[in-house]
Protein backbone atom coordinates (compact mmCIF):
# COMPACT_ATOMS: atom_id res chain seq x y z
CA UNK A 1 0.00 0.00 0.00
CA UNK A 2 1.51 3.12 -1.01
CA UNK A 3 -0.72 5.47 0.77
CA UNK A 4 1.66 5.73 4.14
CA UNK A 5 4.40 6.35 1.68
CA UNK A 6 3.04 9.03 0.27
CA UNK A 7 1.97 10.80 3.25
CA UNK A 8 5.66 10.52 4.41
CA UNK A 9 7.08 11.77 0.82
CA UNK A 10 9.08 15.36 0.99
CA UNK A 11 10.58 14.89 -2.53
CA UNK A 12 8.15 15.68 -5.41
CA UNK A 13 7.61 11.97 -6.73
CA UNK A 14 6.75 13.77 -10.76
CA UNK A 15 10.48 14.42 -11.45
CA UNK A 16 11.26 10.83 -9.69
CA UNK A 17 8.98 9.24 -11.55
CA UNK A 18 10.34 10.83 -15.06
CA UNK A 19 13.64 10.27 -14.54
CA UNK A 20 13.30 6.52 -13.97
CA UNK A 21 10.88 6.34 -17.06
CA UNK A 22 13.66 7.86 -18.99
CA UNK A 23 16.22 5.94 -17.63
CA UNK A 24 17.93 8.70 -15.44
CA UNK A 25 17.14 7.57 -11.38
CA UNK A 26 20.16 6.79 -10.46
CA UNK A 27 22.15 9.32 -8.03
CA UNK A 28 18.35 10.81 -7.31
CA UNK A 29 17.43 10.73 -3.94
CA UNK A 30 14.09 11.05 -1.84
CA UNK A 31 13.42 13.06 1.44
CA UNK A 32 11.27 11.20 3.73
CA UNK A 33 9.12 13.23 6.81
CA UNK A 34 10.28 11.48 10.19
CA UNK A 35 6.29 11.40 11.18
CA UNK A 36 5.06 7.84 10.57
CA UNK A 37 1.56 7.28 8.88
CA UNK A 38 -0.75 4.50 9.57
CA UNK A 39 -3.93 3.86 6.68
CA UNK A 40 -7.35 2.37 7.84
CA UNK A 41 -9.32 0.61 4.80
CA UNK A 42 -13.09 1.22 4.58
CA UNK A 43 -14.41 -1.38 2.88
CA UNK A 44 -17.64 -2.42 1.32
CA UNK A 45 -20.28 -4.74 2.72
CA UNK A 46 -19.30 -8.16 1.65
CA UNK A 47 -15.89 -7.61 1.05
CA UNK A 48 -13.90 -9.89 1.35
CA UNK A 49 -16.40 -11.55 -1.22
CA UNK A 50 -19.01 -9.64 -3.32
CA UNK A 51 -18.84 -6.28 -2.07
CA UNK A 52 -21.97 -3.87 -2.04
CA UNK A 53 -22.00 -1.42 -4.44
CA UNK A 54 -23.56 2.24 -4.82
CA UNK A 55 -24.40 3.08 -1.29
CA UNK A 56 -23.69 6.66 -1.12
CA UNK A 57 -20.71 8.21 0.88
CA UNK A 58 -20.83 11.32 2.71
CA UNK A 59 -18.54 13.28 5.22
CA UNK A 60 -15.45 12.90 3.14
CA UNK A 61 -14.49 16.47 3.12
CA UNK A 62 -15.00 16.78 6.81
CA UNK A 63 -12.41 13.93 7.25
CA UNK A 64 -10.16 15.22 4.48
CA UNK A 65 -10.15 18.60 6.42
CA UNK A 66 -8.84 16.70 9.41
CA UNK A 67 -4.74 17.51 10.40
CA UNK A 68 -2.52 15.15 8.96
CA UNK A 69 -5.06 13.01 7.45
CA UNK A 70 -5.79 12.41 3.28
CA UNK A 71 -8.49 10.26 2.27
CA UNK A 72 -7.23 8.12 -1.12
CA UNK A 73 -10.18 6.67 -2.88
CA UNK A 74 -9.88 3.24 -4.18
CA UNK A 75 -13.07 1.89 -5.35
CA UNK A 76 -15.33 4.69 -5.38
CA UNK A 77 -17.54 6.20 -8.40
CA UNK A 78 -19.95 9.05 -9.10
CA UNK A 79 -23.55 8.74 -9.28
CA UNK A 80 -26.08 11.65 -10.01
CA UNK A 81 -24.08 13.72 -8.02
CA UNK A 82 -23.07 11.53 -5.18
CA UNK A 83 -19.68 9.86 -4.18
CA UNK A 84 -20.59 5.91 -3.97
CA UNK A 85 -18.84 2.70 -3.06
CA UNK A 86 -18.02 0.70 -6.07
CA UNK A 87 -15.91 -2.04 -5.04
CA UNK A 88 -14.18 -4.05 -1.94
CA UNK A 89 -11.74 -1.52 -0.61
CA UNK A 90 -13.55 1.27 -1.41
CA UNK A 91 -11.13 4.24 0.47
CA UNK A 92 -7.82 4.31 2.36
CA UNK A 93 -7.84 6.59 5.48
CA UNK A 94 -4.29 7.77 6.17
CA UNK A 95 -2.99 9.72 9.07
CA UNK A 96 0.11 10.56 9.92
CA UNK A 97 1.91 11.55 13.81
CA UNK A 98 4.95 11.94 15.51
CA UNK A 99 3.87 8.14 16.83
CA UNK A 100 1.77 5.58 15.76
CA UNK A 101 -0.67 6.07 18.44
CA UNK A 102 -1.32 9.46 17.05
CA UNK A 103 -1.39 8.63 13.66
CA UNK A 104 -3.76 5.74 14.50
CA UNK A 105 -5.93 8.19 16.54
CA UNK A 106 -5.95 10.72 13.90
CA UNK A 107 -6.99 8.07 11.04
CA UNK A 108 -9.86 6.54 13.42
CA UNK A 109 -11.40 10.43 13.84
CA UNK A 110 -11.09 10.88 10.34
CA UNK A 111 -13.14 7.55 9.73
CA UNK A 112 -15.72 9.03 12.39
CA UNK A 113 -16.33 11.83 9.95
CA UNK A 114 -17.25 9.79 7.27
CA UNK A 115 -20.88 8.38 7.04
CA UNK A 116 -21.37 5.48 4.95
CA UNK A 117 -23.82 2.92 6.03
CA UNK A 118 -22.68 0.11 3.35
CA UNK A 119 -18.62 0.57 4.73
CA UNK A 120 -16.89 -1.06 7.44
CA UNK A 121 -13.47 -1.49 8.97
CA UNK A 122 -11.09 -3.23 11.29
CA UNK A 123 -11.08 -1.80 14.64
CA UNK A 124 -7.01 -3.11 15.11
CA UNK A 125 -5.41 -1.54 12.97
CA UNK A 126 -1.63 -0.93 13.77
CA UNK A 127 -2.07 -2.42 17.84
CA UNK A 128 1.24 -4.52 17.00
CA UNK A 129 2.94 -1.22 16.48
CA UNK A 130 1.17 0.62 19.26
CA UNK A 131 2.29 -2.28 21.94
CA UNK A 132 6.01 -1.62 20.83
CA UNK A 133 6.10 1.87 21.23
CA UNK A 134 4.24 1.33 24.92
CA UNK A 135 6.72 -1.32 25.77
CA UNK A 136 9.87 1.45 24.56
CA UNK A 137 8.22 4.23 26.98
């Protein structure tokens, strides 16, 4: 998943991504933010199997508004108007913070904001993480 990645990304990724289409990457180098990021999916109804499709999404721009936080859609479409599920992993909620348990908290408020009655998500996501940085404090 490249959506932590990119929330961690200081470097402009266009001129990286030119250079190794044209053959010229090497001596290029990337600047990484030191905050970590942490993505939640929200996933259709049925996923893993046959997901359900068109129930409409709402609260996205409240969520995208958040701090730190960019919702990535994945599986989504447009329907007279509306932003709709279309697919398994419909979006990927990423936060970032100077720990995980931040970036965690920050990603789980985001998904708060967003009301979507065909979506669900893992409640878990990133404990293994959390429980090392509580066992380093």
């Amino acid at each position: 998943e490249c959506q932590v990645l990119m929330m961690r990304m200081e470097s402009d990724l266009l001129p990286l991504l030119m250079a190794a289409a044209t053959g010229h990457l090497a001596g290029k180098t990337v600047g990484w933010k030191d905050d970590v990021a942490l993505t939640v999916v929200m996933a259709g109804a049925g996923y893993p199997g046959t997901p359900k499709k068109g129930g409409v999404i709402e609260g996205l721009a409240e969520a995208d508004a958040l701090a730190g936080v960019k919702v990535f859609h994945a599986g989504t479409a447009e329907k007279d108007g509306h932003v709709v599920g279309n697919g398994g992993r419909v979006l990927n909620v990423t936060a970032t913070g100077a720990t995980v348990t931040q970036a965690r908290k920050r990603a789980y408020e985001a998904v708060g904001c967003i009301r979507w009655a065909d979506g669900f998500t893992r409640s878990d996501i990133g404990w293994r993480a959390i429980a090392r940085e509580q066992a380093k404090a």
